[in-house]
C-alpha atoms as a PDB file:
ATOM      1  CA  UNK A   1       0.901  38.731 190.813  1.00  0.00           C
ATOM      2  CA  UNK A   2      -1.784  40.469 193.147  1.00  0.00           C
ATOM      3  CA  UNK A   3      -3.791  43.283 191.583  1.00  0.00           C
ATOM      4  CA  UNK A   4      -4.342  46.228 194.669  1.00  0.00           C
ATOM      5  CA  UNK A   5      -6.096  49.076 194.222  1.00  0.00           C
ATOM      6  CA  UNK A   6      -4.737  52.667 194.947  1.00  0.00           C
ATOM      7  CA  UNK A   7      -6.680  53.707 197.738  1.00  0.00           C
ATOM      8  CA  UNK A   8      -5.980  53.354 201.625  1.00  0.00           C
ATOM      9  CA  UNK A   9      -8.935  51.225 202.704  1.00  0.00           C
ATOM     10  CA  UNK A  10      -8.478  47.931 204.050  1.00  0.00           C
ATOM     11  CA  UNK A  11      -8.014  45.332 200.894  1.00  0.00           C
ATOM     12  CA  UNK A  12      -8.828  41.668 200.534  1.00  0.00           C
ATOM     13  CA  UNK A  13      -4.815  39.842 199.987  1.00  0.00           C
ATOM     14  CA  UNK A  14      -4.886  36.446 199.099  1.00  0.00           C
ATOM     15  CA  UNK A  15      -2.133  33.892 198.917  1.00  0.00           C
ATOM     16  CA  UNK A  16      -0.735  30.720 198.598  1.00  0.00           C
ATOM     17  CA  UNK A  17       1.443  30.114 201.623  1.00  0.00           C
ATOM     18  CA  UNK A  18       4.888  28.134 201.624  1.00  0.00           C
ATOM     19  CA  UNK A  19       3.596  27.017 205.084  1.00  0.00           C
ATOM     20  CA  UNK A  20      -0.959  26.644 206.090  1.00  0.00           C
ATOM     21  CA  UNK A  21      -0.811  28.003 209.534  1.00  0.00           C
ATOM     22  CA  UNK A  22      -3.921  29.882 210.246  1.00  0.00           C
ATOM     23  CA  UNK A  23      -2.036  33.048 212.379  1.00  0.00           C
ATOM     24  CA  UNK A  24      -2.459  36.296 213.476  1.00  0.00           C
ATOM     25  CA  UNK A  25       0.266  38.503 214.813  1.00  0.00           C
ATOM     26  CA  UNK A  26       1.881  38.582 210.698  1.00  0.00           C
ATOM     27  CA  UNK A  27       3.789  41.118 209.185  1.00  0.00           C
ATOM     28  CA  UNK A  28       4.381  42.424 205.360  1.00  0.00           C
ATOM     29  CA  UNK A  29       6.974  44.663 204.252  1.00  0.00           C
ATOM     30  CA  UNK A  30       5.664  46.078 200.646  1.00  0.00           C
ATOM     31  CA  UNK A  31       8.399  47.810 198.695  1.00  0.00           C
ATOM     32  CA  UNK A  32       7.826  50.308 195.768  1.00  0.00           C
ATOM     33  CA  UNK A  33       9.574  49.222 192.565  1.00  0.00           C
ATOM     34  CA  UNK A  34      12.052  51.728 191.019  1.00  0.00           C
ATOM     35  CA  UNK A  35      11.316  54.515 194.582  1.00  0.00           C
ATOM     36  CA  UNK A  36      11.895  51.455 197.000  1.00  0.00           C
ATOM     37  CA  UNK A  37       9.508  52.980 199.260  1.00  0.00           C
ATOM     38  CA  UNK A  38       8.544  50.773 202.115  1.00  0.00           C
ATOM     39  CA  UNK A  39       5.731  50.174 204.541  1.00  0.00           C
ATOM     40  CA  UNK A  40       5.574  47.523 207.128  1.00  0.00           C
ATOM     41  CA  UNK A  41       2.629  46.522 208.477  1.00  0.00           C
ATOM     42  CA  UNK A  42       2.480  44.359 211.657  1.00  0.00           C
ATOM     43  CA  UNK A  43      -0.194  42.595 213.392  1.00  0.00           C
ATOM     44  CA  UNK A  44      -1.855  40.673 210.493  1.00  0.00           C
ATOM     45  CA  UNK A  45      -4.508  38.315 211.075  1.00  0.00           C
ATOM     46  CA  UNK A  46      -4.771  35.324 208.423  1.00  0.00           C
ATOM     47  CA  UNK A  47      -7.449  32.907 207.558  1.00  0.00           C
ATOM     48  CA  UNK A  48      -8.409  30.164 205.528  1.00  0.00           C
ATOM     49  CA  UNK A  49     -10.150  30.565 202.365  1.00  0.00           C
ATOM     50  CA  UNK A  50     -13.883  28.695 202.273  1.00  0.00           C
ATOM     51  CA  UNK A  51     -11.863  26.088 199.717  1.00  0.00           C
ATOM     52  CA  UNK A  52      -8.329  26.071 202.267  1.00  0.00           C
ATOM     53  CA  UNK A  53      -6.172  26.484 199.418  1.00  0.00           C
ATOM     54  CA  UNK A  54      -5.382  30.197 200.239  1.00  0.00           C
ATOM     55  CA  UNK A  55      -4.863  32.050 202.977  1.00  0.00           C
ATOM     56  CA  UNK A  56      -6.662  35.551 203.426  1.00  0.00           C
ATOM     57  CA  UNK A  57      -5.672  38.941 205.133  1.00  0.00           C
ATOM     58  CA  UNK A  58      -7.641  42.402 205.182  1.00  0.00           C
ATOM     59  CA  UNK A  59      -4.521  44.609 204.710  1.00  0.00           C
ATOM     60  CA  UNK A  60      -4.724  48.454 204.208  1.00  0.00           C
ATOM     61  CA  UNK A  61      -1.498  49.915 203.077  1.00  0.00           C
ATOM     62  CA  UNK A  62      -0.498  53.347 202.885  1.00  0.00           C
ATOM     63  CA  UNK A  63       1.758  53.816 200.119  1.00  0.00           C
ATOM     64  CA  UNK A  64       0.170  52.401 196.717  1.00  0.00           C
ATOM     65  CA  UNK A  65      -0.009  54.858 193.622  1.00  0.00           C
ATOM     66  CA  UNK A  66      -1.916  53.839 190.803  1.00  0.00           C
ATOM     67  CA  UNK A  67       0.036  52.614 187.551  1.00  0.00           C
ATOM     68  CA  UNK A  68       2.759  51.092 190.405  1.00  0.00           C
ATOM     69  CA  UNK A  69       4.477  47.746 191.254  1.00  0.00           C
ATOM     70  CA  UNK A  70       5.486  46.582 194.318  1.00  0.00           C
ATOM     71  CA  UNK A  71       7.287  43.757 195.878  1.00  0.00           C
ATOM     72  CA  UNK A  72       6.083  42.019 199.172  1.00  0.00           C
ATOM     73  CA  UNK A  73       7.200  39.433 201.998  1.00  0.00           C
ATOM     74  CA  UNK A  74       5.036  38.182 204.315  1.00  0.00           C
ATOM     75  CA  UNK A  75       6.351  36.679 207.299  1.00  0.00           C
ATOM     76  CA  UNK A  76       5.250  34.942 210.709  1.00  0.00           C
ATOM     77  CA  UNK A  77       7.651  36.022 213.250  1.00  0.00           C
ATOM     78  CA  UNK A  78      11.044  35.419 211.251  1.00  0.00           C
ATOM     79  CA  UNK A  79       9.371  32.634 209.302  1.00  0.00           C
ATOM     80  CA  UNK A  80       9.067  33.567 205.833  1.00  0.00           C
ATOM     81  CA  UNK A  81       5.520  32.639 204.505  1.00  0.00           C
ATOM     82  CA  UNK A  82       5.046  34.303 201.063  1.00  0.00           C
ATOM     83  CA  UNK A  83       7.150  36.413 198.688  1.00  0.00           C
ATOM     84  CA  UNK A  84       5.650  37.798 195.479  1.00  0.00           C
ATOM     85  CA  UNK A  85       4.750  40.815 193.655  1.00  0.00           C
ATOM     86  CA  UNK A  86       1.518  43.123 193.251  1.00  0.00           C
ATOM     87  CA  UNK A  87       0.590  45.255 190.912  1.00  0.00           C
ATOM     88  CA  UNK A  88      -1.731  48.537 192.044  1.00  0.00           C
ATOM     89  CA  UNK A  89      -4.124  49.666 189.490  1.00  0.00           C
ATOM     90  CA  UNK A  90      -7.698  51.889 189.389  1.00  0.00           C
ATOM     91  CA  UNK A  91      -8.888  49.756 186.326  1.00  0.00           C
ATOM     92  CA  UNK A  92     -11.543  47.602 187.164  1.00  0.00           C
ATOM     93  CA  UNK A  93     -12.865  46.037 183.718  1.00  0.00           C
ATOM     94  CA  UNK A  94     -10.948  42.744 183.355  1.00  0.00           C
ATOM     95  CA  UNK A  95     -12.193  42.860 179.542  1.00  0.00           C
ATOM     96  CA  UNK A  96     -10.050  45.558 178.764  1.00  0.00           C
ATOM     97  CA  UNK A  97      -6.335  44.754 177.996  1.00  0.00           C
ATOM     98  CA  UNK A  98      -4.262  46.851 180.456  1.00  0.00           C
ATOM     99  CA  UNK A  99      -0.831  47.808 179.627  1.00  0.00           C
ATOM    100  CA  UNK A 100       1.933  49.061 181.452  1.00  0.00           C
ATOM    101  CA  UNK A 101       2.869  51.676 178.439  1.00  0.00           C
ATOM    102  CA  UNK A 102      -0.325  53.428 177.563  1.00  0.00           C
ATOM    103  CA  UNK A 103      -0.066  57.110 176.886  1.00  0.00           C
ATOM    104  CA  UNK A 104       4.104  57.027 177.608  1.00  0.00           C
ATOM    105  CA  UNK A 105       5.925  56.388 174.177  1.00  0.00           C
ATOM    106  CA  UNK A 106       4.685  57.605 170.572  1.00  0.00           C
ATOM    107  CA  UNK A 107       4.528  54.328 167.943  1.00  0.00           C
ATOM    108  CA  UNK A 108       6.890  55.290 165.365  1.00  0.00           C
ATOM    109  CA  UNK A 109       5.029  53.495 161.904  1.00  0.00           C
ATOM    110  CA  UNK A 110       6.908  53.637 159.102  1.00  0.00           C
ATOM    111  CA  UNK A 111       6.132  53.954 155.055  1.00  0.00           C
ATOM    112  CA  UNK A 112       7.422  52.806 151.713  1.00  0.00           C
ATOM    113  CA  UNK A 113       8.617  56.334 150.661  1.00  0.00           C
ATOM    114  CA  UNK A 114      10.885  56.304 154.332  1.00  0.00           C
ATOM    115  CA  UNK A 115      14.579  56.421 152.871  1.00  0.00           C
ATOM    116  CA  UNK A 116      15.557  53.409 155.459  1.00  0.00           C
ATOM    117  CA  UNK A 117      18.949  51.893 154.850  1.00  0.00           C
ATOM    118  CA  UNK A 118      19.416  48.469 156.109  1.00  0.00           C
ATOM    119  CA  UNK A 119      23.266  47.247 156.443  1.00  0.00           C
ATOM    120  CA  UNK A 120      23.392  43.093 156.602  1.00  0.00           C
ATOM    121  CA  UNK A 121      26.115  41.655 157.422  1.00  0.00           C
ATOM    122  CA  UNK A 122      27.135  38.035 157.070  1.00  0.00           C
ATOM    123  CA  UNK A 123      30.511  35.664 157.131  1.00  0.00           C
ATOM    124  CA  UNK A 124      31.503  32.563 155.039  1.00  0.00           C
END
């Protein structure tokens, strides 16, 4: 998964192509998860990463929201080259663990004097 950042300046995308062609004139359509938004961006120039293992674009989308996922093609005329996910997020310290759930759902901890009844059920 690629980790974007919500902002509309132009962002470093790096990949690891089904096919190493070194190309420009590359598109991307990046969908929204769960909105389906869509932007498609034409006239992508690739290149070769210092190591060649990865191919890398300067890309600067339109549509990203912080806290969002997305879902991304990236093809060379109708060639398709790469097909993956990104995730966009403002958080920038890899030390902290980042979760998808912060702040949305209350932890429900229970204790001994809870009047829980448990049914179990079993055959023979």
């Amino acid at each position: 998964m690629i980790r974007l950042s919500p902002t509309a300046n132009a962002q470093s995308v790096s990949i690891i192509p089904r096919l190493y062609t070194v190309a420009s004139n590359l598109s991307m359509v990046i969908v929204e998860d769960g909105t389906r938004e869509t932007q498609t961006i034409n006239n992508i120039t690739s290149t070769l990463s210092t190591n060649g293992n990865f191919l890398q674009m300067s890309i600067a989308f339109t549509i990203l929201t912080a806290e969002s996922s997305y879902s991304f093609e990236l093809k060379q005329g109708t060639t398709l080259l790469y097909r993956g996910k990104a995730y966009c997020t403002s958080q920038t310290d890899n030390t902290i663990d980042h979760t998808l759930n912060a702040n949305k759902y209350n932890n429900y901890v229970g204790t001994d004097t809870d009047n829980q009844k448990y049914i179990i059920l079993w055959t023979t």
